[in-house]
Structures are given as structure tokens and as C-alpha cells.
PDB file of N, CA and C in Angstrom:
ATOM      1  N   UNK A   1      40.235 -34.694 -18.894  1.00  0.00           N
ATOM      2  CA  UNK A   1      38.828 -34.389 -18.914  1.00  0.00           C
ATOM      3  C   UNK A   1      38.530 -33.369 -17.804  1.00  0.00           C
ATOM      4  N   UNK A   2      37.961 -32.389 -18.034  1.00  0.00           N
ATOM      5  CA  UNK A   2      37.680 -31.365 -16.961  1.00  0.00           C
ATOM      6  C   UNK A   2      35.998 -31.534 -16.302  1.00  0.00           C
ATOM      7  N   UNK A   3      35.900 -30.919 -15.510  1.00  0.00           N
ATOM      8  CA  UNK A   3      34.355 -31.079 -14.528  1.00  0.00           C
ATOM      9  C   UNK A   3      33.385 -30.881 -15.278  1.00  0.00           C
ATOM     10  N   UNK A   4      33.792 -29.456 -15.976  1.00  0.00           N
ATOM     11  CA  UNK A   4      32.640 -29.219 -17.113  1.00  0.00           C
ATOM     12  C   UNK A   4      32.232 -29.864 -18.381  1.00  0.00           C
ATOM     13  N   UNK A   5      33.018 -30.771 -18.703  1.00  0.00           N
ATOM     14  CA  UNK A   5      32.478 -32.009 -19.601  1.00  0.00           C
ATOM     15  C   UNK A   5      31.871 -33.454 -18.920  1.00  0.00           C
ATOM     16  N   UNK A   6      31.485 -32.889 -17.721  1.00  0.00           N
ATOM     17  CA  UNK A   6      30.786 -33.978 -17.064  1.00  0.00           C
ATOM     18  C   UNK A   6      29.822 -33.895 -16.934  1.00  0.00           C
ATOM     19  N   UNK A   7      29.222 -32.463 -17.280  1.00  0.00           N
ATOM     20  CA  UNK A   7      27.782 -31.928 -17.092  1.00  0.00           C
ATOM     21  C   UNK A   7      27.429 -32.132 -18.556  1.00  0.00           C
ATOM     22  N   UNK A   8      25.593 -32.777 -18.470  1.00  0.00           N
ATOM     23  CA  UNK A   8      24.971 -32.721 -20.115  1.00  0.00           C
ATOM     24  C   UNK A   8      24.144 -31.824 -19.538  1.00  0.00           C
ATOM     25  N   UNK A   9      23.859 -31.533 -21.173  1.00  0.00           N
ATOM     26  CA  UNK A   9      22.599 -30.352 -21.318  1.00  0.00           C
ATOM     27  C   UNK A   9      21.573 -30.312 -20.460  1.00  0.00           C
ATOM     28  N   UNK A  10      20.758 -31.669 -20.223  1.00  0.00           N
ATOM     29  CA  UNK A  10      19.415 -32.090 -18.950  1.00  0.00           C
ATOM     30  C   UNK A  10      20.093 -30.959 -17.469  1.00  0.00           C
ATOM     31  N   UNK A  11      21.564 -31.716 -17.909  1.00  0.00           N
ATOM     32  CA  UNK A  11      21.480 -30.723 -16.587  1.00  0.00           C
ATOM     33  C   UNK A  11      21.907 -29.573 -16.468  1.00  0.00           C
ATOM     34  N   UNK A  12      22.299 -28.566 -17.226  1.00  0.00           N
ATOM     35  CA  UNK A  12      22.367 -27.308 -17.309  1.00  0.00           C
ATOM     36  C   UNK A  12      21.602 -26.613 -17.005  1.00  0.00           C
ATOM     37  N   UNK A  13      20.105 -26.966 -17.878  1.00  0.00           N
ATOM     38  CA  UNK A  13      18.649 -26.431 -18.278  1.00  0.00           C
ATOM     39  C   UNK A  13      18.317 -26.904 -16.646  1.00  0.00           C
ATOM     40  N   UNK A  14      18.433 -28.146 -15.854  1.00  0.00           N
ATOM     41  CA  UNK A  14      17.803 -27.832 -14.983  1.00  0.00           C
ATOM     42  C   UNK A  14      18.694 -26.953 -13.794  1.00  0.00           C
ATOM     43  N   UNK A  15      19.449 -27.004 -13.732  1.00  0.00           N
ATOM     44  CA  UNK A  15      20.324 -25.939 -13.148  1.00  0.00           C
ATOM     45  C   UNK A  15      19.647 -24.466 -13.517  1.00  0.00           C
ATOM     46  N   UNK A  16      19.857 -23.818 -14.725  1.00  0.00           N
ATOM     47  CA  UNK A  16      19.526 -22.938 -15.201  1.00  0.00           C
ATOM     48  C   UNK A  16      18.344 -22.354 -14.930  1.00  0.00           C
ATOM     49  N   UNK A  17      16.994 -23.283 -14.727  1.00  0.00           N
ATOM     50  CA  UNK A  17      15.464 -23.540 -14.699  1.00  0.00           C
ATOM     51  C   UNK A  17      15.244 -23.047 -13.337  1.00  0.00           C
ATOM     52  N   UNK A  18      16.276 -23.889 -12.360  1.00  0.00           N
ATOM     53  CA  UNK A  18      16.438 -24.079 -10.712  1.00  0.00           C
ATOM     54  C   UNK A  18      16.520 -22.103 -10.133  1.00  0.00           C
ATOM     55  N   UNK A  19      17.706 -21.421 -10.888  1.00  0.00           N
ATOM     56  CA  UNK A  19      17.684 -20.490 -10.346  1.00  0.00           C
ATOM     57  C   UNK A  19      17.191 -19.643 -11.059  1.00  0.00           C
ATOM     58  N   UNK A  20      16.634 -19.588 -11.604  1.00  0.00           N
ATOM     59  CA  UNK A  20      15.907 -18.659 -12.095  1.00  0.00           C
ATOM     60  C   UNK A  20      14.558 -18.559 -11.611  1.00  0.00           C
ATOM     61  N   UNK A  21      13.777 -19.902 -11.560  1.00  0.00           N
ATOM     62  CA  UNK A  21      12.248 -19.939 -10.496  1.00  0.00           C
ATOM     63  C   UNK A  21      12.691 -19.495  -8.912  1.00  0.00           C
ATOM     64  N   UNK A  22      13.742 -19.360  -8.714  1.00  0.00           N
ATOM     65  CA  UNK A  22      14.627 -18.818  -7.127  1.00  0.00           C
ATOM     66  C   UNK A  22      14.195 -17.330  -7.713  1.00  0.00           C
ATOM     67  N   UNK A  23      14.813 -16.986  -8.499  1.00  0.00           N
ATOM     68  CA  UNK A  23      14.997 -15.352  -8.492  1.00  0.00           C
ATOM     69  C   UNK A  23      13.494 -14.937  -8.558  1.00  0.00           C
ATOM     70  N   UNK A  24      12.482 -15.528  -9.339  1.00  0.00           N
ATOM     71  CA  UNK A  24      11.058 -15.528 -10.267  1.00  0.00           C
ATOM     72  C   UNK A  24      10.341 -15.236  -8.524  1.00  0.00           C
ATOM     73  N   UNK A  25      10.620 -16.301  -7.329  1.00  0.00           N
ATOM     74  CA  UNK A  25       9.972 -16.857  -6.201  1.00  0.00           C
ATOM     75  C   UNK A  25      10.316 -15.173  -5.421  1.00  0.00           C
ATOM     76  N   UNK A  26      11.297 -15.189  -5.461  1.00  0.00           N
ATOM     77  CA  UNK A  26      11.983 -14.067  -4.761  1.00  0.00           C
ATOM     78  C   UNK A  26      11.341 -12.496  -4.638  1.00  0.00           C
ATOM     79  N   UNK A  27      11.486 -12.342  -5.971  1.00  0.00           N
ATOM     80  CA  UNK A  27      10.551 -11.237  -6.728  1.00  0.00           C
ATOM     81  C   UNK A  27       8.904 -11.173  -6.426  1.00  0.00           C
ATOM     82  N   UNK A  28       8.392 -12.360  -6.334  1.00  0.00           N
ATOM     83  CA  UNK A  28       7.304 -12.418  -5.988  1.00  0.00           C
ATOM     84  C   UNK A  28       6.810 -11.912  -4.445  1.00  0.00           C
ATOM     85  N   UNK A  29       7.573 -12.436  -3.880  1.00  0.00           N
ATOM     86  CA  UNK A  29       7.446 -12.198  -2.255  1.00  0.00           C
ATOM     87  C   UNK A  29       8.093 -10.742  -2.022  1.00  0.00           C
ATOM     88  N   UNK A  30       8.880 -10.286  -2.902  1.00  0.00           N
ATOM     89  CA  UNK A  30       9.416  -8.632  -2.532  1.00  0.00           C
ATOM     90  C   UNK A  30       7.980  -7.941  -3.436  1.00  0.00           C
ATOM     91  N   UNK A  31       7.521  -8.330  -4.255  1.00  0.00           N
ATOM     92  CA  UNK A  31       6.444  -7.682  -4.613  1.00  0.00           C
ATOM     93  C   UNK A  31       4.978  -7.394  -4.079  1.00  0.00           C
ATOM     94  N   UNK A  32       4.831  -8.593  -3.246  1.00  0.00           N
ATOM     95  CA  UNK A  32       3.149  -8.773  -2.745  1.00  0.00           C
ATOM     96  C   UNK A  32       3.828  -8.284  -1.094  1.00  0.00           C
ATOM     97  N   UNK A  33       5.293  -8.134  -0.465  1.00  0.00           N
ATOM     98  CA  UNK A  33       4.737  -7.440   0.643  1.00  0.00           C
ATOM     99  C   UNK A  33       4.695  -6.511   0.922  1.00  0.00           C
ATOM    100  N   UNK A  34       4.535  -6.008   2.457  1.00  0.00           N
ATOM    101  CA  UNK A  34       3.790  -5.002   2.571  1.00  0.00           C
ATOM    102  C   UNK A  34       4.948  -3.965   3.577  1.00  0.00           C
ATOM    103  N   UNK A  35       5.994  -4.241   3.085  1.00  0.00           N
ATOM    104  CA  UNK A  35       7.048  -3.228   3.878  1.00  0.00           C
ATOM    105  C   UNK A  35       7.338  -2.172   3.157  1.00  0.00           C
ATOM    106  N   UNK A  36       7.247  -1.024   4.013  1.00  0.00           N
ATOM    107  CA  UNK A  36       7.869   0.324   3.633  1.00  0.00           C
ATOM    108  C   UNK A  36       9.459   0.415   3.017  1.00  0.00           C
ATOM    109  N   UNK A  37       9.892   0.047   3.418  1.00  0.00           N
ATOM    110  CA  UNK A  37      11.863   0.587   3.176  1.00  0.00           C
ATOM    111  C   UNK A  37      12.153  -1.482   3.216  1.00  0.00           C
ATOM    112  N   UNK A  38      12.815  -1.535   1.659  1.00  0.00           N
ATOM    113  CA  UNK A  38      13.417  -2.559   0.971  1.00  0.00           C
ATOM    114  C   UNK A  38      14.646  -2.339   0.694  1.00  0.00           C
ATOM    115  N   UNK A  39      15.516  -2.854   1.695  1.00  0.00           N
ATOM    116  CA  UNK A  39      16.653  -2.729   1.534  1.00  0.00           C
ATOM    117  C   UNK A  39      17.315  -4.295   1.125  1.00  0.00           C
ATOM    118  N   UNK A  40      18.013  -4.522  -0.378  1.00  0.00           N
ATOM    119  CA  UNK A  40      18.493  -5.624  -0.104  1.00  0.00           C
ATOM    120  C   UNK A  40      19.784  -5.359  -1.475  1.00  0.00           C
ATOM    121  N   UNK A  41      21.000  -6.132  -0.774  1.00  0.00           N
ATOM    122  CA  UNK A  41      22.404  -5.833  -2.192  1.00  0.00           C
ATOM    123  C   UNK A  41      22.467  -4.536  -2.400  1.00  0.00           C
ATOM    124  N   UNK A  42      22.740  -3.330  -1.134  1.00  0.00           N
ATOM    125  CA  UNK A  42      22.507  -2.427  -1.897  1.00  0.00           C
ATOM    126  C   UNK A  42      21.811  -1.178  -2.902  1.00  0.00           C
ATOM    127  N   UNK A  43      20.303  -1.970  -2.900  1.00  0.00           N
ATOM    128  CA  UNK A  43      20.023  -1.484  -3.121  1.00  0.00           C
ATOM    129  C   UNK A  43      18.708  -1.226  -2.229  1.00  0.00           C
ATOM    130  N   UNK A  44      17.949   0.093  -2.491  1.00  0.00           N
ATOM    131  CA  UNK A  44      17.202   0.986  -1.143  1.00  0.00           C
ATOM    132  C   UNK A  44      15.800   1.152  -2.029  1.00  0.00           C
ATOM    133  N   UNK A  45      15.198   0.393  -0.995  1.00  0.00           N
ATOM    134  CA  UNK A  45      13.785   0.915  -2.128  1.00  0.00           C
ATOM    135  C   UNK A  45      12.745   1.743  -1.221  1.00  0.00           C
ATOM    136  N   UNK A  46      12.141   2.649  -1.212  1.00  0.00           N
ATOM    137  CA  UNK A  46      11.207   3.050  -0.252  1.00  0.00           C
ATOM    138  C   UNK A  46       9.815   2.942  -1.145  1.00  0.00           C
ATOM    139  N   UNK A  47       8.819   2.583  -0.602  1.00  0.00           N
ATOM    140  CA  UNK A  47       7.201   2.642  -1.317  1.00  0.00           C
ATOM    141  C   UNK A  47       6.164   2.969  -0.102  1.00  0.00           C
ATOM    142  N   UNK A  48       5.147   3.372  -0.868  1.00  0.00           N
ATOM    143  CA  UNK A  48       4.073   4.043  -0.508  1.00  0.00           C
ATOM    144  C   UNK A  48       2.835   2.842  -0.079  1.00  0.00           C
ATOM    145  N   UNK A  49       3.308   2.204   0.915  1.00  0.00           N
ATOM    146  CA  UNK A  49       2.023   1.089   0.920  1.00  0.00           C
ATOM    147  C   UNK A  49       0.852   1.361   1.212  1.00  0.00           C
ATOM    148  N   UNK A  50       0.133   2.416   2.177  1.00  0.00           N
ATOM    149  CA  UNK A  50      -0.648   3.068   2.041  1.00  0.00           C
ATOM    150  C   UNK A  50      -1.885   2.706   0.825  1.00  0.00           C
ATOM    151  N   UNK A  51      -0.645   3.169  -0.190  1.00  0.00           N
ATOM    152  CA  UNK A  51      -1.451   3.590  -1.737  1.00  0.00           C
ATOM    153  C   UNK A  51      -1.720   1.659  -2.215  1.00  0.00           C
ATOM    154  N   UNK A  52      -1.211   1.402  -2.002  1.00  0.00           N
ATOM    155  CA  UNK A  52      -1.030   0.005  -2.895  1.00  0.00           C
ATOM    156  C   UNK A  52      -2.005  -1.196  -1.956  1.00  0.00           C
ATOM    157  N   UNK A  53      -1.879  -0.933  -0.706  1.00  0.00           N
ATOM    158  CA  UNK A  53      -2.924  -1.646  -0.176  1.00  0.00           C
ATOM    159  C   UNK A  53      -4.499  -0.445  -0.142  1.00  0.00           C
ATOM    160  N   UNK A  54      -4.566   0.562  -0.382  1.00  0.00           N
ATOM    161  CA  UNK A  54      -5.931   0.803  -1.209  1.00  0.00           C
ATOM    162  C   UNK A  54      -6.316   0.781  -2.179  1.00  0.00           C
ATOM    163  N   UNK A  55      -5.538  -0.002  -3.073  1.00  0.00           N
ATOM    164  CA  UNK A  55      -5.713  -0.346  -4.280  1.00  0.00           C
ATOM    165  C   UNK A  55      -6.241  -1.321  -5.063  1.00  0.00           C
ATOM    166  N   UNK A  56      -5.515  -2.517  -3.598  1.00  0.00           N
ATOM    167  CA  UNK A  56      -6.338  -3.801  -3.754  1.00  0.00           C
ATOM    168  C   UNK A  56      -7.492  -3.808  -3.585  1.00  0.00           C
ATOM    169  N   UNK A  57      -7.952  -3.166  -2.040  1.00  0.00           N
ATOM    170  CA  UNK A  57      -9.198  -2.955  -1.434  1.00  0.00           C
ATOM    171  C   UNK A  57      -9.994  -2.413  -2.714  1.00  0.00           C
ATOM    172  N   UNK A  58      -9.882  -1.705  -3.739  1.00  0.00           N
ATOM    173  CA  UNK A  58     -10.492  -1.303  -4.561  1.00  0.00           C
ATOM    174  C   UNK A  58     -10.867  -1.912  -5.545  1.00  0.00           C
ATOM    175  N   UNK A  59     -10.013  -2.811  -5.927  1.00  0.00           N
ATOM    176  CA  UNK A  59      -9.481  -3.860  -6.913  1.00  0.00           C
ATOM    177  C   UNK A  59     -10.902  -5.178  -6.487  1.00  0.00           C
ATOM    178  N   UNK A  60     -10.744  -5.536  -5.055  1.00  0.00           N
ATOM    179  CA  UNK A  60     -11.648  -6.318  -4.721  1.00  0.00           C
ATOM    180  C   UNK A  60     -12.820  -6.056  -4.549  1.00  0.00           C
ATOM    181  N   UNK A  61     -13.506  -4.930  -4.486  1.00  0.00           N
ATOM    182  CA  UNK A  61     -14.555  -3.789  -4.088  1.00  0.00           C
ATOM    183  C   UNK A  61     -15.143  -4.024  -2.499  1.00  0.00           C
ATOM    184  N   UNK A  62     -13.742  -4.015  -1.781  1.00  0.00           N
ATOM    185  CA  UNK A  62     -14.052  -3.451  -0.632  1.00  0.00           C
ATOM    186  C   UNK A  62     -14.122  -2.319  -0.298  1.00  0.00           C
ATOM    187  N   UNK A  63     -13.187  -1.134  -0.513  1.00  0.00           N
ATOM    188  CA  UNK A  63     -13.702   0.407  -0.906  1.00  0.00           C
ATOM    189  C   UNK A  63     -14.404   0.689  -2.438  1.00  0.00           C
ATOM    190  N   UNK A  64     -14.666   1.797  -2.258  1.00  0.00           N
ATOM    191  CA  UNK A  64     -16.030   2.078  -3.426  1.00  0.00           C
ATOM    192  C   UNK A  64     -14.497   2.822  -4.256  1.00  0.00           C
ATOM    193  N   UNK A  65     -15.005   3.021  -5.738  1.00  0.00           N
ATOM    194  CA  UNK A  65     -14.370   4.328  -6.285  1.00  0.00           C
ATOM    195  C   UNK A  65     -14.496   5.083  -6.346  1.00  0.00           C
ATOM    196  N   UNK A  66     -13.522   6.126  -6.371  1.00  0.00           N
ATOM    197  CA  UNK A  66     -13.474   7.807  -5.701  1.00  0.00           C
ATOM    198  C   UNK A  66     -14.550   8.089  -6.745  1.00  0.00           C
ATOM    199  N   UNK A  67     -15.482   8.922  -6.650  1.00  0.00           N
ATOM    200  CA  UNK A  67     -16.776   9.434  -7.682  1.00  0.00           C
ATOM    201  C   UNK A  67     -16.204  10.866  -7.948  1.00  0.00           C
ATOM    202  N   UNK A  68     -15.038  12.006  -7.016  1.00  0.00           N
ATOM    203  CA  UNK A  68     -15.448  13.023  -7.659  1.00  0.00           C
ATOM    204  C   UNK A  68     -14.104  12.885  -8.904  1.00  0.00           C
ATOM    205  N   UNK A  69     -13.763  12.062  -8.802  1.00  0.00           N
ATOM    206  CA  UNK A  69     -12.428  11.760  -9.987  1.00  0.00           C
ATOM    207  C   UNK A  69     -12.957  12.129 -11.177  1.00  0.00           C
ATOM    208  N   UNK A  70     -12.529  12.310 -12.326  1.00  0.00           N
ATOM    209  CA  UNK A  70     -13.209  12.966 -13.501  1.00  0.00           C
ATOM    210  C   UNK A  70     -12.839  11.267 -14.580  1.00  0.00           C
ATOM    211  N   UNK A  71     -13.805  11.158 -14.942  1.00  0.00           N
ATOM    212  CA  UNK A  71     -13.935   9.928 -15.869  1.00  0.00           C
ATOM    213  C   UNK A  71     -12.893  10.023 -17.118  1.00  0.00           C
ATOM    214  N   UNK A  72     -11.759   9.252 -16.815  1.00  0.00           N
ATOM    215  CA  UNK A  72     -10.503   9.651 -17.909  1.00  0.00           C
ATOM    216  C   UNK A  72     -11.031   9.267 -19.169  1.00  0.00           C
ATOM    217  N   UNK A  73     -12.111   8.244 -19.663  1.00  0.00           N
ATOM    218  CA  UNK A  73     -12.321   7.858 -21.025  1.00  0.00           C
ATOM    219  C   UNK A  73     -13.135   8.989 -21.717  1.00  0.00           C
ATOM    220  N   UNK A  74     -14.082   9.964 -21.000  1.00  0.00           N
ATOM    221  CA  UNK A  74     -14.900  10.719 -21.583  1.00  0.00           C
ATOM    222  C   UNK A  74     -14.544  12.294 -21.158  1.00  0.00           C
ATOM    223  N   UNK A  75     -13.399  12.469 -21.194  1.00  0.00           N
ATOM    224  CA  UNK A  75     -12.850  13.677 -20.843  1.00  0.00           C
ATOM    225  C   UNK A  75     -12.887  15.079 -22.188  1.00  0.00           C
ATOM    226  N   UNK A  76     -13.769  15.921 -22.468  1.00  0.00           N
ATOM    227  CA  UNK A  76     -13.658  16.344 -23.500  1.00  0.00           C
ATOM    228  C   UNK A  76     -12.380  17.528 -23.136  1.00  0.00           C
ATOM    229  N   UNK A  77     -11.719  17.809 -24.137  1.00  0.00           N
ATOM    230  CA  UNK A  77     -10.553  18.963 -24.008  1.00  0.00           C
ATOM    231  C   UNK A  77     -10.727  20.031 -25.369  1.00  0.00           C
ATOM    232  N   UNK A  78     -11.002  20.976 -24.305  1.00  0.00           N
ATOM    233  CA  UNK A  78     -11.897  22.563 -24.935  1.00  0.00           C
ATOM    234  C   UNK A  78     -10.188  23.300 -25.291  1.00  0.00           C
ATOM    235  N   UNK A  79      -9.842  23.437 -26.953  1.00  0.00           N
ATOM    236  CA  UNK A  79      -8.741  24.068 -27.072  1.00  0.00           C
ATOM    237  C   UNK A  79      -9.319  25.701 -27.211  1.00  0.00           C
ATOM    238  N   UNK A  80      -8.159  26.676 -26.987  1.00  0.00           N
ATOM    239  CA  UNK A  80      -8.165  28.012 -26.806  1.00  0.00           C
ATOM    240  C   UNK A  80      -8.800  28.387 -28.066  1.00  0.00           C
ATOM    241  N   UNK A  81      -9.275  29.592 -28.162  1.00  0.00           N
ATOM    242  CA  UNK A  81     -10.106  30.683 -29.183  1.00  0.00           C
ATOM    243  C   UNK A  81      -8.726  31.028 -29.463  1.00  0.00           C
ATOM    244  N   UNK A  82      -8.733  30.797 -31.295  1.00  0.00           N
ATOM    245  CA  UNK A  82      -7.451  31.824 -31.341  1.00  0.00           C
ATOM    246  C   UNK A  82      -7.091  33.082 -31.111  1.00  0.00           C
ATOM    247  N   UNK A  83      -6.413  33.623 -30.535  1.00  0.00           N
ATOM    248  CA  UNK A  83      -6.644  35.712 -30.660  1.00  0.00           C
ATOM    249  C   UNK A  83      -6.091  36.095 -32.004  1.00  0.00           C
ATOM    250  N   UNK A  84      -7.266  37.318 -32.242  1.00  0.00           N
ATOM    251  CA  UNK A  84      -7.197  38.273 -33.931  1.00  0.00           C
ATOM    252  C   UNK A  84      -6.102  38.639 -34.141  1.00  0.00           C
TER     253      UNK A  84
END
């Protein structure tokens, strides 16, 4: 009889369940903070936090929205006069 016929399904799934809400937890906390240069396994992440924490602020309406921005839903687009 080997080790791996000692394990049932209950416990696979919770094994399975276990690291994956690890990786899910993980992701979460590399996502909501607020560091410039993410370095982890290799791999190199650089972001613009700047932008992303005025985003929230915007999101929450602690800054106003930019007004001279041009309203993307009502944007009319004037095509060229054909030439004769």
C-alpha cells in the first residue's frame, strides 16, 4: 500500500482549497499595496503608484474629476471631406 492511497478525496479538495486561498490571499496583498518595485521569484514588477492611489481618491470622491478631459461617451468624430 503506498502513502497516496491513504489520502481520500475530503482530503485532497481540502488540501487543494488550502493552497490555493494561500495563493488567492497572496495576490491580494501584492495587489492593494502600495510599493513601487515588486520583486518576488524572479520576477520584477515596477508600477506607477502615484497613478493608482489617485485613483482611489477619485473613486471615493476625495479628488474631484479632471473637467478639462473630453467626455469619452459623447465624443463626436468629424471624418475628412473627400478630395475631387
Amino acid at each position: 500500500m503506498t502513502k497516496l492511497e491513504n489520502f481520500t478525496l475530503e482530503e485532497l479538495m481540502i488540501f487543494s482549497v488550502s493552497i490555493l486561498g494561500a495563493l488567492g490571499g497572496l495576490l491580494t496583498v501584492i495587489f492593494k499595496s502600495k510599493c513601487k518595485t515588486i520583486d518576488c521569484c524572479c520576477i520584477k514588477c515596477v508600477r506607477d503608484v502615484d497613478a493608482i492611489i489617485k485613483e482611489e481618491q477619485v473613486m471615493k470622491g476625495v479628488l474631484p474629476k479632471v473637467k478639462d478631459a473630453p467626455d469619452i461617451e459623447n465624443i463626436e468624430l468629424k471624418e475628412p471631406e473627400p478630395e475631387p
